[in-house]
Protein backbone atom coordinates (compact mmCIF):
# COMPACT_ATOMS: atom_id res chain seq x y z
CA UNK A 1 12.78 29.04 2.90
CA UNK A 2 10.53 26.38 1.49
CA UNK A 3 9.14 24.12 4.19
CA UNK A 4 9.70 20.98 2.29
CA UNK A 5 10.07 16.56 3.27
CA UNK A 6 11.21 13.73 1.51
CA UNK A 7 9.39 10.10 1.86
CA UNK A 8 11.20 7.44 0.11
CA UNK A 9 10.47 3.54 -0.08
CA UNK A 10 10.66 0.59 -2.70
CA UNK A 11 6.48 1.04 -3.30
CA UNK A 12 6.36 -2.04 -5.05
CA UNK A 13 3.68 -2.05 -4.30
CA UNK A 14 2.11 0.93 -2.24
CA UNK A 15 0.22 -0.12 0.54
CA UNK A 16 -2.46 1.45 2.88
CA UNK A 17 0.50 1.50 5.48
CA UNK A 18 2.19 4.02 3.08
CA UNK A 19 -0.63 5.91 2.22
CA UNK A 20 -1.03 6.97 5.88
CA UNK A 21 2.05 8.06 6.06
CA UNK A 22 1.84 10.28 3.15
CA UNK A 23 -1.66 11.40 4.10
CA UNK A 24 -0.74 12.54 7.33
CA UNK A 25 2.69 13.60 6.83
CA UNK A 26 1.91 16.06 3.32
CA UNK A 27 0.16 18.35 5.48
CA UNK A 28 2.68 19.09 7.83
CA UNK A 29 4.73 20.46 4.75
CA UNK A 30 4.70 23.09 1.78
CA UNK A 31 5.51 20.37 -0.80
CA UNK A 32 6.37 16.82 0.31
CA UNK A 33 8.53 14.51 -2.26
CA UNK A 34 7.01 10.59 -2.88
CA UNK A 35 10.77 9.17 -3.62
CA UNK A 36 11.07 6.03 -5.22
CA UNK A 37 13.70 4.01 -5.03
CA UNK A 38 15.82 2.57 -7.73
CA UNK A 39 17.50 -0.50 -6.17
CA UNK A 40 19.08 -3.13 -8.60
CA UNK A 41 19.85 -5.51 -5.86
CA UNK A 42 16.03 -5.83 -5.70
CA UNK A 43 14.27 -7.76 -7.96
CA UNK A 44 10.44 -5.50 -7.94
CA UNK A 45 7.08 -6.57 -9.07
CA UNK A 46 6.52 -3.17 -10.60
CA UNK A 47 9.23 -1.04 -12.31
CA UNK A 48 10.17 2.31 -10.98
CA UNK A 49 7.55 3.64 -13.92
CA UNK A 50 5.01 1.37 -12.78
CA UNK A 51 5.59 2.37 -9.36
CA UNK A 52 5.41 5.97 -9.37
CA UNK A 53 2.20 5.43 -11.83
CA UNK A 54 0.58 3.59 -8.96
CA UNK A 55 1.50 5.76 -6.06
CA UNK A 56 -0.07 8.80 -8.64
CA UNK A 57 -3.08 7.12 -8.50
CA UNK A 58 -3.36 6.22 -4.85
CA UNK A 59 -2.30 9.84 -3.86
CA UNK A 60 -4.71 11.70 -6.89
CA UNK A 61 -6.41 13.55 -4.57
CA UNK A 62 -3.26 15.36 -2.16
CA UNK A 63 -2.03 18.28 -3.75
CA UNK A 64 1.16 19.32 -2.32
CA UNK A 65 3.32 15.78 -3.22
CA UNK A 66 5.44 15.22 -5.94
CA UNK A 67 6.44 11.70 -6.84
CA UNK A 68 10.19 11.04 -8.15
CA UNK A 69 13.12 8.25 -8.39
CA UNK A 70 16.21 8.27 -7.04
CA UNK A 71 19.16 6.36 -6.45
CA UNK A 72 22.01 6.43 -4.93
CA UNK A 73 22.34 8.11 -1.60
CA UNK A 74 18.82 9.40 -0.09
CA UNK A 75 20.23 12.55 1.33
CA UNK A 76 22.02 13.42 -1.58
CA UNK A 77 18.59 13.58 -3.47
CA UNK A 78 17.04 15.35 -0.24
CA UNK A 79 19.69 18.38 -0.97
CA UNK A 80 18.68 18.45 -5.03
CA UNK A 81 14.95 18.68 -3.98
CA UNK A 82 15.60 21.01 -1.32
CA UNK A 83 14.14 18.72 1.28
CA UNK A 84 15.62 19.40 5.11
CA UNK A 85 13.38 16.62 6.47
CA UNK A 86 13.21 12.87 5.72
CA UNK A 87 9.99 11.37 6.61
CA UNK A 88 10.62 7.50 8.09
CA UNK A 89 7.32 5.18 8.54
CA UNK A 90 7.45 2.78 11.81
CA UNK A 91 5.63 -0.53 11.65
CA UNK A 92 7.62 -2.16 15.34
CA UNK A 93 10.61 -1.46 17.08
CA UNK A 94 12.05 -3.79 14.46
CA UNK A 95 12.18 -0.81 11.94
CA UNK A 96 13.58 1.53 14.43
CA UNK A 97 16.34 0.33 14.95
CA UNK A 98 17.56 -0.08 11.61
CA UNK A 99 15.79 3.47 10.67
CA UNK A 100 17.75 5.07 14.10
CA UNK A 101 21.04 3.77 12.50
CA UNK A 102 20.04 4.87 8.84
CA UNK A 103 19.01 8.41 10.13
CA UNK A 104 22.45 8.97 12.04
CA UNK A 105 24.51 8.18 8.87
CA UNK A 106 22.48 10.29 7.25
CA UNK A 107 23.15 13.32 9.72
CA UNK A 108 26.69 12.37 9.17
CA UNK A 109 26.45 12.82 5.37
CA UNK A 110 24.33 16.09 5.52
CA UNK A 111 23.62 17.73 9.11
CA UNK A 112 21.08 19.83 7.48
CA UNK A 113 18.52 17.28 6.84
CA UNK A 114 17.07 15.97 9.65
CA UNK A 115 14.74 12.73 10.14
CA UNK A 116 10.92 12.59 11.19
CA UNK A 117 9.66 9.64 12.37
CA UNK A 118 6.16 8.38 12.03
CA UNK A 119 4.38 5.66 13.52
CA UNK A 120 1.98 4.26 11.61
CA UNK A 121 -1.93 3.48 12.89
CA UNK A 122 -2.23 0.15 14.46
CA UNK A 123 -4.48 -0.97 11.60
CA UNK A 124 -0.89 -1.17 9.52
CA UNK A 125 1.66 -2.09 11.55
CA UNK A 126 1.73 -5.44 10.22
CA UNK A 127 1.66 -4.56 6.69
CA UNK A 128 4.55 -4.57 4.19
CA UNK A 129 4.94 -4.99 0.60
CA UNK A 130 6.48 -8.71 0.90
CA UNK A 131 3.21 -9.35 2.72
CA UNK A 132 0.85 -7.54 -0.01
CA UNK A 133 2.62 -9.82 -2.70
CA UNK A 134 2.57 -12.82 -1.06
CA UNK A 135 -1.03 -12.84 -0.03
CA UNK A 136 -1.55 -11.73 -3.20
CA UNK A 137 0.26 -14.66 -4.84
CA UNK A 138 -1.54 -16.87 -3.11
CA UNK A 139 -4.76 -16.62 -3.96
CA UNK A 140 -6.15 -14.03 -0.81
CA UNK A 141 -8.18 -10.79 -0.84
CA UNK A 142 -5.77 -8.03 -0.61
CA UNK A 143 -8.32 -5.27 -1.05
CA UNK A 144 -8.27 -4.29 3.19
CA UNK A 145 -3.98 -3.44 2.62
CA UNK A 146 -3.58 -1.42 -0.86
CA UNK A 147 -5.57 1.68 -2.07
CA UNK A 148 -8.52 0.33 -4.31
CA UNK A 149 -7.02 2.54 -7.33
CA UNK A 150 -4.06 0.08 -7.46
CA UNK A 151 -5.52 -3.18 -6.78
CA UNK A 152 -6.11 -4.60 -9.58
CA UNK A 153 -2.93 -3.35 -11.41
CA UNK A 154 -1.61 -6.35 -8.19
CA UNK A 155 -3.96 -8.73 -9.56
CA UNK A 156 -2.53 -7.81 -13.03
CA UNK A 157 0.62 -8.53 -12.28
CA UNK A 158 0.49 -11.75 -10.42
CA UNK A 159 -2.51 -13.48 -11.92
């Protein structure tokens, strides 16, 4: 049996707060899935094509990911890719809560997949992608938040 995750988000866009989760979570498995999510009650900066274009180039150089889209429910995509662990990012207790409730309903729906949490380091636990865009919006230096191989594809889009 494959030893295989699942990391979904929005991305829109990646930020250095999801690149350490992916950096330090892809080692811990054979092949760990980059799942984008396809959410039309969102309205994104970046398509779901734009998106997973981004996180390729932010995550070039780790071997073992795949990045997809999904939508729908997340553990019904976790069974097509074979995942049996969903990989959760903390910023503050904030996201635990909601991520505790999410990861129950999800053991509900599948008992075979279970949920890995990961704090992130305290250089991110601020950052979001709302934040990212509005700094970005306004005017400020976003370099010290996203991977330098998607910053200016930010600036692109909101200059």
């Amino acid at each position: 049996m494959s030893n295989i995750a699942i990391y979904p988000g929005s991305f829109d866009p990646c930020t250095n707060g999801h690149l350490d989760i992916i950096a330090r979570s892809a080692p811990l498995f054979d092949k760990l899935y980059v799942a984008v999510l396809k959410n039309s009650d969102k309205k994104p900066l970046f398509s779901v094509d734009e998106r997973i274009a981004l996180l390729g180039k932010a995550t070039a150089e780790i071997d073992n990911i795949e990045i997809i889209s999904f939508g729908g429910l997340l553990v019904n995509i976790a069974e097509q890719v074979g995942a049996r662990v969903i990989i959760k990012g903390l910023r503050a207790m904030s996201d635990f809560e909601y991520e505790f409730q999410m990861a129950l309903a999800n053991k509900g729906l599948n008992p075979n997949v279970e949920t890995l949490f990961m704090t992130t380091n305290t250089d991110n636990s601020f950052l979001s992608s709302s934040l990212v865009k509005e700094i970005a919006r306004n005017g400020g230096k976003i370099s010290q938040f996203v991977p330098e191989a998607i910053e200016e594809e930010i600036a692109k889009k909101l200059y």
